[in-house]
Protein backbone atom coordinates (compact mmCIF):
# COMPACT_ATOMS: atom_id res chain seq x y z
CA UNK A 1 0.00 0.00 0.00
CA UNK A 2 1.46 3.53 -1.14
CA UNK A 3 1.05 6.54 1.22
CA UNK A 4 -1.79 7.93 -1.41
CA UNK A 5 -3.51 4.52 -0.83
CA UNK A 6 -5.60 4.39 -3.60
CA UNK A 7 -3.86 5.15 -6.10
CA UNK A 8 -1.69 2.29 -8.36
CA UNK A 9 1.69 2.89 -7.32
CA UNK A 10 2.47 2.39 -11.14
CA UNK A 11 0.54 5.36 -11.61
CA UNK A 12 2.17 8.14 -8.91
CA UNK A 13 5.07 8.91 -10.91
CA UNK A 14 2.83 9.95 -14.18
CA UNK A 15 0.48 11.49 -12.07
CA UNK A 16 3.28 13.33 -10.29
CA UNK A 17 4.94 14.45 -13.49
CA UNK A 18 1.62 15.61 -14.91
CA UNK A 19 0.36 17.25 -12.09
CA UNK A 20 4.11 19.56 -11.82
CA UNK A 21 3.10 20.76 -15.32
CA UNK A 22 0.24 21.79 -14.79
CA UNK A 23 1.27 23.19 -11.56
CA UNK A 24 4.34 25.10 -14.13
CA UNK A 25 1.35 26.43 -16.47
CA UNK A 26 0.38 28.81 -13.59
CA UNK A 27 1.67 31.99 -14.90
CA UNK A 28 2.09 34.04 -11.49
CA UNK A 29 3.13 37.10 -13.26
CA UNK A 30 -0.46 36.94 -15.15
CA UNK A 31 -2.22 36.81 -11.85
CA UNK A 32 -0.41 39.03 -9.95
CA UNK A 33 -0.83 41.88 -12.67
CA UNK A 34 -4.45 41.17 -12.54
CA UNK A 35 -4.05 40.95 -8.78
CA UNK A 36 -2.48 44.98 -8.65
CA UNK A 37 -4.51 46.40 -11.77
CA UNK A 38 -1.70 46.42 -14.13
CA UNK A 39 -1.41 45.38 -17.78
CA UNK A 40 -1.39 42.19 -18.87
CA UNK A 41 2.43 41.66 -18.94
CA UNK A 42 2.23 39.79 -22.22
CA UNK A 43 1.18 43.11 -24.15
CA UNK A 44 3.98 45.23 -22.66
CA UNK A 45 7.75 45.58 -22.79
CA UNK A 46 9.28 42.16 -23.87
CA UNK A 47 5.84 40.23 -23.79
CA UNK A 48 7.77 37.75 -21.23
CA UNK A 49 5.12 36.96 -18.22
CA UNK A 50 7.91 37.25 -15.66
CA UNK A 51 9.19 39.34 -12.95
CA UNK A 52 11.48 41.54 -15.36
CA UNK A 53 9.20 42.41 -17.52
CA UNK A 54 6.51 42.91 -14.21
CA UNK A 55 8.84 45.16 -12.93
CA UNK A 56 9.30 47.27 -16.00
CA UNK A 57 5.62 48.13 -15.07
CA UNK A 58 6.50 50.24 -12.10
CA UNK A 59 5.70 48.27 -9.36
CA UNK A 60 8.41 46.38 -7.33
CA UNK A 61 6.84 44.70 -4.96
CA UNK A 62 4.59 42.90 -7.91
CA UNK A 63 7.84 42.01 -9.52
CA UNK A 64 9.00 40.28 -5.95
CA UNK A 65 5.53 38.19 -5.45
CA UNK A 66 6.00 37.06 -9.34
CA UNK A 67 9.86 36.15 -9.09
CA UNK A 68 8.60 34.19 -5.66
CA UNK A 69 5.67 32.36 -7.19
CA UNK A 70 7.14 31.52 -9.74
CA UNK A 71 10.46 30.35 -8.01
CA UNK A 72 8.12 28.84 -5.38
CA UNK A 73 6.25 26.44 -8.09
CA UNK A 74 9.47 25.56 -9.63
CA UNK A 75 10.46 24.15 -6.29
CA UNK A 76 7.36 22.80 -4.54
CA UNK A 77 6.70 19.56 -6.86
CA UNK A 78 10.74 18.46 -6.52
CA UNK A 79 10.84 19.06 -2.87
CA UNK A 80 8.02 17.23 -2.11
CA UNK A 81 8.95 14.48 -4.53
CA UNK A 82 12.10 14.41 -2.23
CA UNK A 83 10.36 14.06 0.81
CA UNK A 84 8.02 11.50 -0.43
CA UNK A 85 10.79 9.47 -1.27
CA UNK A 86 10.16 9.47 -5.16
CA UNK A 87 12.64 7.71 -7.27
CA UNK A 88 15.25 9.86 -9.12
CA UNK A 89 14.31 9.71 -12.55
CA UNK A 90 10.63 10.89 -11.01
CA UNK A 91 11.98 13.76 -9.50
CA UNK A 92 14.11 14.98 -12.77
CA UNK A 93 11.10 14.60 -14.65
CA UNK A 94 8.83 16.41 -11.93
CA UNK A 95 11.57 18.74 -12.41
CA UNK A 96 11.58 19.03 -16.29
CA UNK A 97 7.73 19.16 -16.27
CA UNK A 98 6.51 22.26 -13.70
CA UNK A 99 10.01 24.18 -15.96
CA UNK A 100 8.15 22.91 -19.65
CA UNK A 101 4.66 24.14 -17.75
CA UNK A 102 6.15 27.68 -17.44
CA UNK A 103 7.48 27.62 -21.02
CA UNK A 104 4.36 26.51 -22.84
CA UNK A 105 1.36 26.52 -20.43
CA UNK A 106 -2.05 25.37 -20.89
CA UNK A 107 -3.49 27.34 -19.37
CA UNK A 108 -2.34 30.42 -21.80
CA UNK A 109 -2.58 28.45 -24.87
CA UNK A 110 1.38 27.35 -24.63
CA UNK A 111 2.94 30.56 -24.46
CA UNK A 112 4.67 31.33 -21.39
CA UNK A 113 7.88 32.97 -20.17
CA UNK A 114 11.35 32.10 -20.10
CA UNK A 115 11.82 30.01 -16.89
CA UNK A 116 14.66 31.46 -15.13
CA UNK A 117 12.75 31.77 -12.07
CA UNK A 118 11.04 28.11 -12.05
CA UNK A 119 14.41 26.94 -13.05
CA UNK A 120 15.77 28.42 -9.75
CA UNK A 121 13.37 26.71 -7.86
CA UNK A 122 13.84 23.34 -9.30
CA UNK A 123 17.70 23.76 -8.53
CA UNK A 124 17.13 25.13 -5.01
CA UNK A 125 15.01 22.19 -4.15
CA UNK A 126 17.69 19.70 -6.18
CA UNK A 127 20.37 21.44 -4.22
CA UNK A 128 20.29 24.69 -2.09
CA UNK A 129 24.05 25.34 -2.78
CA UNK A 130 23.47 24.48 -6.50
CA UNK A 131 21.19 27.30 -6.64
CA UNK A 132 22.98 29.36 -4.20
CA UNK A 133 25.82 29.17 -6.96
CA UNK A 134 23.01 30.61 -9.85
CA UNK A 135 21.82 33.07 -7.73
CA UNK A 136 25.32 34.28 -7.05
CA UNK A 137 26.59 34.27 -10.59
CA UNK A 138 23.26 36.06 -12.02
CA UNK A 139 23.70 38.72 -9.40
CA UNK A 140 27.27 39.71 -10.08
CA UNK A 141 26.63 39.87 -13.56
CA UNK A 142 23.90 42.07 -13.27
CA UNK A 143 25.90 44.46 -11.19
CA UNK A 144 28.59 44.69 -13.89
CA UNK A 145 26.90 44.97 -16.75
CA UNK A 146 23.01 45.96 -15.34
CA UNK A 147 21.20 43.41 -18.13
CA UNK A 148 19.05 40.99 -16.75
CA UNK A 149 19.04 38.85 -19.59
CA UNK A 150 22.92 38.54 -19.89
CA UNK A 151 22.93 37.49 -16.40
CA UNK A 152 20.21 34.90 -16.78
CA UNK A 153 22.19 33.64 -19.80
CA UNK A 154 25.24 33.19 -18.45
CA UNK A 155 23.70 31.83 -15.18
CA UNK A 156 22.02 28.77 -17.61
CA UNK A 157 25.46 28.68 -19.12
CA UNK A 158 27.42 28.35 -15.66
CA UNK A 159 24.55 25.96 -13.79
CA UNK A 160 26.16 22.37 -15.54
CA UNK A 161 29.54 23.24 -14.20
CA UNK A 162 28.27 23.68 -10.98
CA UNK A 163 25.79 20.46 -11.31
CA UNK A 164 28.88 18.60 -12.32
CA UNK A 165 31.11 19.79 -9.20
CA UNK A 166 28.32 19.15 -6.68
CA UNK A 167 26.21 16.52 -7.91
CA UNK A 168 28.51 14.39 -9.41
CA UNK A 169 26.81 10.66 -8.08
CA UNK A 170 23.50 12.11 -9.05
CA UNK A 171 23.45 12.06 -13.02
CA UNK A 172 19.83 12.14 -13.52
CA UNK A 173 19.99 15.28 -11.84
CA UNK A 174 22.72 16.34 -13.66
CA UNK A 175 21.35 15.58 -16.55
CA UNK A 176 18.02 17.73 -15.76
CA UNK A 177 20.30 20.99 -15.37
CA UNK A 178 21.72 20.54 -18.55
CA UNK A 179 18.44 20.11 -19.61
CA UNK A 180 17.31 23.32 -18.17
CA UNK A 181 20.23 25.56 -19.18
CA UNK A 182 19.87 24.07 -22.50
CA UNK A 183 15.98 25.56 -22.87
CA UNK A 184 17.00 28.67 -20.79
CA UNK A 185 20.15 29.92 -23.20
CA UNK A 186 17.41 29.09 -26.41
CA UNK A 187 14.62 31.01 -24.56
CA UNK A 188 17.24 33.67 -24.53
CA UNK A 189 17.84 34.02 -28.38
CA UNK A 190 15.97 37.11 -29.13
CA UNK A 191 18.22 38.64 -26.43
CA UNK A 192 21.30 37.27 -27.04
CA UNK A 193 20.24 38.89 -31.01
CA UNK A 194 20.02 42.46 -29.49
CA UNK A 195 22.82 42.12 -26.81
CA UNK A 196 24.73 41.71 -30.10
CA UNK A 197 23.51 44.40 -31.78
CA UNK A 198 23.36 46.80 -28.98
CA UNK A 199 19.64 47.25 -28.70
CA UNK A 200 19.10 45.16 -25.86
CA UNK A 201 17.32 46.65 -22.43
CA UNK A 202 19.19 47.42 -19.79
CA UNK A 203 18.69 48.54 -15.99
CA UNK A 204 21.16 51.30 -16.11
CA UNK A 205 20.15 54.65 -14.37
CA UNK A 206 20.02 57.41 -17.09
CA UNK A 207 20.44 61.06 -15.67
């Protein structure tokens, strides 16, 4: 007898994985916009539903709950698959689905943001120091250079190293980073296009 009881225990790992996605396709910065009277994010600025492009509307402390909730949902189905003693391969794939949710939800007919966020709450919940490590390397980017997406891209492009040093018995997990950097640097190509060309956004203070 599983700890759901009536459920197949052949069926808790597809339920699991299904239920992170759709879990993913909650678009936080879509409700929270709605939630403080602002513009649908998707019509605005970049057209991303995240906390970047939430915060381009004004209002910080929207940006925060979005960059939370969306963080938060990234990390809820993997910790919990941890702590009901899932099998590996269940929790990558947890993992993988609530990130693909955020990228393509159903909810919003499969067009979602760019997953840094959820992608720092699946590695938080994988491994605190593994995101600890992200978080770091975004932030001191940003400082230098003041572009978000540059830091998020070379975050993505930094997060297998750091899989590799830390998780190195774990390859399914591994694996899953890869995975995720993989989709976040692609995600990233209109940006990487205008950080190129010059015409990218920045958060630079203009006098």
């Amino acid at each position: 007898m599983n700890e759901l009881g009536f459920i197949p225990v052949t069926l808790i790992p597809v339920l699991w994985i299904v239920s992170s996605y759709l879990l993913g396709s909650i678009s936080f910065g879509i409700l929270v916009c709605k939630l403080f009277g602002l513009p649908d994010p998707r019509t605005v600025g970049s057209g991303n539903p995240g906390a970047t492009n939430v915060l381009r509307s004004g209002k910080k402390f929207a940006a925060l709950l979005t960059l939370i909730g969306d963080a938060l949902k990234g990390w809820f189905p993997v910790w919990l698959a941890f702590h009901n003693n899932m099998l590996m391969w269940v929790i990558s794939y947890a993992g993988f689905a609530v990130f693909l949710g955020h990228l393509y939800p159903v909810f919003y007919r499969f067009k979602g943001g760019k997953g840094v966020a959820t992608a720092l709450g699946v590695m938080l919940a994988i491994s605190p120091l593994l995101g600890l490590a992200a978080v770091l390397t975004w932030g001191l980017v940003f400082l230098l250079f003041r572009y978000s997406s540059l830091a998020a891209i070379v975050a993505a492009f930094s997060a297998p190293f750091y899989a590799y040093l830390l998780l190195r018995p774990y390859k399914d997990y591994i694996i899953l980073v890869f995975v995720l950097a993989l989709f976040l640097i692609w995600r990233h190509k209109t940006n990487i296009k205008k950080l190129l060309s010059g015409t990218e956004s920045s958060f630079r203070k203009t006098s």
